[in-house]
Protein backbone atom coordinates (compact mmCIF):
# COMPACT_ATOMS: atom_id res chain seq x y z
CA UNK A 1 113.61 101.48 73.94
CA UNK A 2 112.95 98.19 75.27
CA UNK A 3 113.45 99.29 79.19
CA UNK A 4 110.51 102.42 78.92
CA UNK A 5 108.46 99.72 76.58
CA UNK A 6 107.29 97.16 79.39
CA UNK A 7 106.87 99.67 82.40
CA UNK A 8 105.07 101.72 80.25
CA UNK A 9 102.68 98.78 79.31
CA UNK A 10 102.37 98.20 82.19
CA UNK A 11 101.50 101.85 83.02
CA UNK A 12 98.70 102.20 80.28
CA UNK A 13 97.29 98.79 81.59
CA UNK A 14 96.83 99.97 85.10
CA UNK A 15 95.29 103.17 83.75
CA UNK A 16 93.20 101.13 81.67
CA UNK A 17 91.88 99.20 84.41
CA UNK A 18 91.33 102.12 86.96
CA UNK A 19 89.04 103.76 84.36
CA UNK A 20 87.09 100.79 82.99
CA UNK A 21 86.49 99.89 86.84
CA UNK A 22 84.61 103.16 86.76
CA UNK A 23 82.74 103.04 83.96
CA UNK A 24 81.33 99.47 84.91
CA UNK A 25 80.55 100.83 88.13
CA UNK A 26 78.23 103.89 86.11
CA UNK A 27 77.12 101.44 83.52
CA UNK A 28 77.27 97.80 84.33
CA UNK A 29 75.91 96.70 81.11
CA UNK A 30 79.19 97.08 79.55
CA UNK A 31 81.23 95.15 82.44
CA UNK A 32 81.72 92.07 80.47
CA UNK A 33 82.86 93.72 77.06
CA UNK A 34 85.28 95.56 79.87
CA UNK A 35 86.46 92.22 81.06
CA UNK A 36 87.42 90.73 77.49
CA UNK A 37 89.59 94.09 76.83
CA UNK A 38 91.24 93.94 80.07
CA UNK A 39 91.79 89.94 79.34
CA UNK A 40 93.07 91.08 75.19
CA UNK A 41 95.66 93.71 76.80
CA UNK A 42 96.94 91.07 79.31
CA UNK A 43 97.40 88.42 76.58
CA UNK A 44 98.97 90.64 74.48
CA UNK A 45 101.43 91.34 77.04
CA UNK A 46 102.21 88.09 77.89
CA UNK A 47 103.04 86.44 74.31
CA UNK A 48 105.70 89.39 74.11
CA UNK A 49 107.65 88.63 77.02
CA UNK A 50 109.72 85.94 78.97
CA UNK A 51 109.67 84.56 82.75
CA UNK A 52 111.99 86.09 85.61
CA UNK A 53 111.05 85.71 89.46
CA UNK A 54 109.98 88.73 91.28
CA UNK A 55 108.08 88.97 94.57
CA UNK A 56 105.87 91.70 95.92
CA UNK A 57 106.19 92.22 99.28
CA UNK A 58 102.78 94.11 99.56
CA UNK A 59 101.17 91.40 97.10
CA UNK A 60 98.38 90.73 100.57
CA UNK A 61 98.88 93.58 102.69
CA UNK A 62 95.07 95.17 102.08
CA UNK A 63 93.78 91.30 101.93
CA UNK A 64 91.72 90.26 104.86
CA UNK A 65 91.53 93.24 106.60
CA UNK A 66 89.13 91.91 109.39
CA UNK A 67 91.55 88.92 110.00
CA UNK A 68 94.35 89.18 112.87
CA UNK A 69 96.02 86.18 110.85
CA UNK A 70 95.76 85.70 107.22
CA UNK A 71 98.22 83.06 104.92
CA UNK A 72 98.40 82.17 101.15
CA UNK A 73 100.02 79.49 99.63
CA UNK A 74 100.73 79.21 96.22
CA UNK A 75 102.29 75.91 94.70
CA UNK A 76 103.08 74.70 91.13
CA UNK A 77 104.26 71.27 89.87
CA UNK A 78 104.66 69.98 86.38
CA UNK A 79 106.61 68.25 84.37
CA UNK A 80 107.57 65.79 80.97
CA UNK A 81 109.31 63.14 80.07
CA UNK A 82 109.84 61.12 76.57
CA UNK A 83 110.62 63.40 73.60
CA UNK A 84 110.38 65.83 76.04
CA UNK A 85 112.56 66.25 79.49
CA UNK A 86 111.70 68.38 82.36
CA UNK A 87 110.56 69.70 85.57
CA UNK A 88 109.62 72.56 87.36
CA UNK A 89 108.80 72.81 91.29
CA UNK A 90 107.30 76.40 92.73
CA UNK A 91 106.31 77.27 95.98
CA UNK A 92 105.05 80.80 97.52
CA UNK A 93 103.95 81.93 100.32
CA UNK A 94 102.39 85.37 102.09
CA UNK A 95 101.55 85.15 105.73
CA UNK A 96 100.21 88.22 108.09
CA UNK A 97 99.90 88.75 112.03
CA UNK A 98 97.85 91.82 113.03
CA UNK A 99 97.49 93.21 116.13
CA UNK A 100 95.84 96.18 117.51
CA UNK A 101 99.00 98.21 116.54
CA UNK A 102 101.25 95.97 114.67
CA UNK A 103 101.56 94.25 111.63
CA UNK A 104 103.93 91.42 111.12
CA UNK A 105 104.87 90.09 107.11
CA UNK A 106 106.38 86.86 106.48
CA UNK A 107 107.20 85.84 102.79
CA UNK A 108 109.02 83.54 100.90
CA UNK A 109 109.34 81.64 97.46
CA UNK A 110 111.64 78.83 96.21
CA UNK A 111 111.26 78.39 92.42
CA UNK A 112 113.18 75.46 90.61
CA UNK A 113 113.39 74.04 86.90
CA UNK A 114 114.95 70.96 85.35
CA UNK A 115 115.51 70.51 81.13
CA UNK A 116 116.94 67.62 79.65
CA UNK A 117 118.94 67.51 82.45
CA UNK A 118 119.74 70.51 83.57
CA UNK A 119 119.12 72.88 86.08
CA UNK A 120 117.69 76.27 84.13
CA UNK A 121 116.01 77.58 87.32
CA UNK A 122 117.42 78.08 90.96
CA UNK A 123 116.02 80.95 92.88
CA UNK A 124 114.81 81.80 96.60
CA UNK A 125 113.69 84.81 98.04
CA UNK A 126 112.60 85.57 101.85
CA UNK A 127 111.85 88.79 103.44
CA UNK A 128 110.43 89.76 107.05
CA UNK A 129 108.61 92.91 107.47
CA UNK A 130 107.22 95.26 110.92
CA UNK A 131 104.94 97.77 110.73
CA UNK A 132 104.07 99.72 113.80
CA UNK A 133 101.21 101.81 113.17
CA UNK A 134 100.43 105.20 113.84
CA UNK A 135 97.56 107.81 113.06
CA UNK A 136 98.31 108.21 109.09
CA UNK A 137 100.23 104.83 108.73
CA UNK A 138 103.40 103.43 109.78
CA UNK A 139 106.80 103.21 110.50
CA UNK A 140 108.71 99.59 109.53
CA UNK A 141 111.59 97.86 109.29
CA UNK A 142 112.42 94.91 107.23
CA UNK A 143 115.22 92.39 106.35
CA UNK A 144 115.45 90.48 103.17
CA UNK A 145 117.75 87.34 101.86
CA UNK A 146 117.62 86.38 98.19
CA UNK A 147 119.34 84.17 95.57
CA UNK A 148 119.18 83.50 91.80
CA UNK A 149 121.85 81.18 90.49
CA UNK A 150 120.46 82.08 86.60
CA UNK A 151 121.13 85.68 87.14
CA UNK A 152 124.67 85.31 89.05
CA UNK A 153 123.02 86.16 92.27
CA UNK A 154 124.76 83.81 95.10
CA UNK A 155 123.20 86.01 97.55
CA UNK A 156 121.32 89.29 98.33
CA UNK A 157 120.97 90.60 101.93
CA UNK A 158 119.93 93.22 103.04
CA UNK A 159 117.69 95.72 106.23
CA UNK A 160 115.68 98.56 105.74
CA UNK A 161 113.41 101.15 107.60
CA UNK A 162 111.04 103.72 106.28
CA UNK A 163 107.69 105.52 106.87
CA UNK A 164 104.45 104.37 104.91
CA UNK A 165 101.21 106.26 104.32
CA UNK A 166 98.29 103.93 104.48
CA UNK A 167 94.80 105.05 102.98
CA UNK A 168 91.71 102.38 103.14
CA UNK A 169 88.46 102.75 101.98
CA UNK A 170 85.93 101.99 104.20
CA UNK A 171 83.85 101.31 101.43
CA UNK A 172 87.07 99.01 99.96
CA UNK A 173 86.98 101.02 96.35
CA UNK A 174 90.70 101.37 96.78
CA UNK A 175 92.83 100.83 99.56
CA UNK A 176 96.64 102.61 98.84
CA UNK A 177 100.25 102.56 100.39
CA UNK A 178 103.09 105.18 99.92
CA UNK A 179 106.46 104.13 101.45
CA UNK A 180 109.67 105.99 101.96
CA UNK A 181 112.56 104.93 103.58
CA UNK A 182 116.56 103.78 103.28
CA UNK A 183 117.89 100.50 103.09
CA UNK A 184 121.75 98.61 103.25
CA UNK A 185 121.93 96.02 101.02
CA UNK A 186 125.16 93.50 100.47
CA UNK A 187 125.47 91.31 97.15
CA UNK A 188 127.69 88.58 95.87
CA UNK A 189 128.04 87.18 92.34
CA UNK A 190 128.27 83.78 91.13
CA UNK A 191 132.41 83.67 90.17
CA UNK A 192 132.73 87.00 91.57
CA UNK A 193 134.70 86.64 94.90
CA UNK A 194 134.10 90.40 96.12
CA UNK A 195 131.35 91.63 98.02
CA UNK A 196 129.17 94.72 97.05
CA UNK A 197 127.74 96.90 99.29
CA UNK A 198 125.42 100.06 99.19
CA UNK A 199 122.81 102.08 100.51
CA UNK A 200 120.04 102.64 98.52
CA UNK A 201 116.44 104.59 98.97
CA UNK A 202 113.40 102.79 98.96
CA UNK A 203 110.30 104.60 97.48
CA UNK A 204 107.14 102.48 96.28
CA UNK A 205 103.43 102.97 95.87
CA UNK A 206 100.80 100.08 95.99
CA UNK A 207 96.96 100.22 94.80
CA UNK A 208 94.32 97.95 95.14
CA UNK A 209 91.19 97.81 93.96
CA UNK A 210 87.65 95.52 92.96
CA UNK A 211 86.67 94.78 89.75
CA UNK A 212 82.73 94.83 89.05
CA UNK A 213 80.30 94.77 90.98
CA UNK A 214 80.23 90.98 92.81
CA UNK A 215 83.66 92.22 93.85
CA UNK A 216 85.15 88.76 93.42
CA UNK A 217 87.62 89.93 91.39
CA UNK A 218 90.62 92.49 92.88
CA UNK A 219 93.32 94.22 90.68
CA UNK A 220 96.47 95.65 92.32
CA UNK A 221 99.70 97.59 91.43
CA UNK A 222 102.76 98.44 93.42
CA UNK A 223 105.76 100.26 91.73
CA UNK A 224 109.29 100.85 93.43
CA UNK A 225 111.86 103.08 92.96
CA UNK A 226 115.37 102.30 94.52
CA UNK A 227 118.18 104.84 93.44
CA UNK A 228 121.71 104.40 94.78
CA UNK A 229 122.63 106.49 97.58
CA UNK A 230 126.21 105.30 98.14
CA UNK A 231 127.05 104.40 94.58
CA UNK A 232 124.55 105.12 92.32
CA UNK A 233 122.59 103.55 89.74
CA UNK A 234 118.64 102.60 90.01
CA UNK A 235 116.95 100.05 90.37
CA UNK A 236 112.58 99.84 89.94
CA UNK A 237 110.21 97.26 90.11
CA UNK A 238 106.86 97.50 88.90
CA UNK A 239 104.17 94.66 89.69
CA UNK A 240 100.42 94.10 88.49
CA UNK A 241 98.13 91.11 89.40
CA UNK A 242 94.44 90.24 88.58
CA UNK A 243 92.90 88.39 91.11
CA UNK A 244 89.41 85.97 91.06
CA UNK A 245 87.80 84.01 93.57
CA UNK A 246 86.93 80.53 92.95
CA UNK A 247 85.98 80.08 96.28
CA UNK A 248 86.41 81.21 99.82
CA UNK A 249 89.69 79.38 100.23
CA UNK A 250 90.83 79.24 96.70
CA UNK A 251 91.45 82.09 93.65
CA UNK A 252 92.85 82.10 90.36
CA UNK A 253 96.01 84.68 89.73
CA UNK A 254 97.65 86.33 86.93
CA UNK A 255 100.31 88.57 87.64
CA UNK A 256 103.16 90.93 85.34
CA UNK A 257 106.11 91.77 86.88
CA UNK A 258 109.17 94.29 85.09
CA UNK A 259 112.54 94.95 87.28
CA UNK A 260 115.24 96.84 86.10
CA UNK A 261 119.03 97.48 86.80
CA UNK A 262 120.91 100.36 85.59
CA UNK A 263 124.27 98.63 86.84
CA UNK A 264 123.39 95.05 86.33
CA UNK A 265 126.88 92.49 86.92
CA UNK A 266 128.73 91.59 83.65
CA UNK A 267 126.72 89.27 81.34
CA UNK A 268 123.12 89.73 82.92
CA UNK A 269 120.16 92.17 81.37
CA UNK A 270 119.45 95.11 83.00
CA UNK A 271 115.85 94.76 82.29
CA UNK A 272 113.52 91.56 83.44
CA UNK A 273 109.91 90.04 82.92
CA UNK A 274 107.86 88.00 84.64
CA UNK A 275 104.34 86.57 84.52
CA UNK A 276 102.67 83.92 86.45
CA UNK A 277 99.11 82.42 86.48
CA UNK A 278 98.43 79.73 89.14
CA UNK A 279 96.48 79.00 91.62
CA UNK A 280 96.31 80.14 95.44
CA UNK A 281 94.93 78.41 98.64
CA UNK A 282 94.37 80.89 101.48
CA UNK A 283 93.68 80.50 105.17
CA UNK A 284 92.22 83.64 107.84
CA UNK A 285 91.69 83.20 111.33
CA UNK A 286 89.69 86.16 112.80
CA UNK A 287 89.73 87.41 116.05
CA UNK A 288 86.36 85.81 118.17
């Protein structure tokens, strides 16, 4: 019950927000009673859950459009010590070259956690990403790495290519992405000595849109679908994120993340949550 629960909350809340974005938009009077809701639901949400790390590679793709290079950097330190004993170090970064008919995507993460002692988070994730464009979008190819010692993941690799439709509107309402494509991926286990290795599809849709009328504020979904081709079994990710500009260079972020396994190794969860709230520094250079 559990694994339909959260992707269906997740579901209702991006409904939610599509619809209330058009109702502000015909009645703007009501866009900050609109806010608080969307703020209860996403509370709500959070308090139910716990923390797993999952990236979305199409987390900036519609951001910037006008720039030819555009980075963000998110970065989180904290920590206690006393009665209390820990650390935590994050670091994330998105970073995009655009050219007249290419795209290049560059992303990574490193997440890391400390309690009384020890180590309760160890994860990294980098993936590199080329889109060449043509008249209704794209074709790309991409190659990933990835490792999460608290899941028994000593390392994920794996190379992919696919055909995405891009829609943007020139009015920026809502910019979208629909992807299709295969992918070879090759995993190994924490105290597992073999070496798995399958072909999976890759099908995902992404959504973007403003919130309100000063358009500081930008909501966004992607979803992906990854069935087994060689072996079976599914996997699907499904990622939401609020976004709000503090300034040009800096925003405040909240972001849900689900992932599920159908054939996760012995003694992990098939099913995983996330959320995150930090803050990101960005950096565009345009072309003069």
């Amino acid at each position: 019950m559990k694994r339909l629960l959260i992707p269906f909350s997740l579901f209702m809340i991006s409904i939610f927000v599509s619809q209330a974005n058009m109702i502000v938009k015909n009645f703007p009077v009501y866009e900050s009673m609109i806010w608080r809701l969307e703020s209860v639901l996403l509370i709500g949400l959070l308090l139910s859950s716990s923390a797993w790390a999952i990236v979305d590679v199409n987390d900036q793709y519609f951001a910037e459009p006008d720039a030819t290079v555009f980075s963000s950097l998110s970065f989180d330190l904290n920590g206690a010590s006393g009665n209390d004993n820990r650390s935590s170090f994050g670091i994330d970064s998105h970073t995009l070259f655009r050219g007249d008919k290419s795209t290049w995507l560059l992303i990574g993460s490193y997440q890391a956690e400390q309690s009384e002692g020890r180590d309760t988070v160890d994860n990294a994730f980098v993936h590199v990403r080329y889109v060449r464009k043509l008249a209704t979008g794209g074709v790309e190819f991409y190659v990933q790495g990835q490792r999460d010692r608290f899941q028994k993941l000593d390392s994920r690799r794996l190379f992919g290519a696919g055909y995405r439709f891009d829609w943007q509107n020139s009015e920026g309402n809502i910019d979208a992405l629909i992807g299709i494509g295969v992918m070879q991926e090759q995993e190994r286990f924490v105290d597992v000595a073999a070496q798995e290795s399958r072909s999976r599809a890759n099908i995902y849709l992404t959504l973007s849109m403003p919130i309100g009328q000063t358009r500081q504020t930008r909501w966004s979904l992607s979803a992906f679908a990854q069935p087994g081709l060689s072996a079976g079994g599914m996997r699907s990710i499904a990622v939401t994120k609020i976004v709000t500009k503090l300034t040009d260079k800096l925003s405040l972020d909240l972001s849900l993340a689900y992932d599920h396994d159908s054939q996760p190794t012995y003694g992990v969860n098939s099913d995983n949550f996330r959320y995150t709230s930090g803050l990101t520094y960005t950096f565009r250079k345009s072309e003069e």
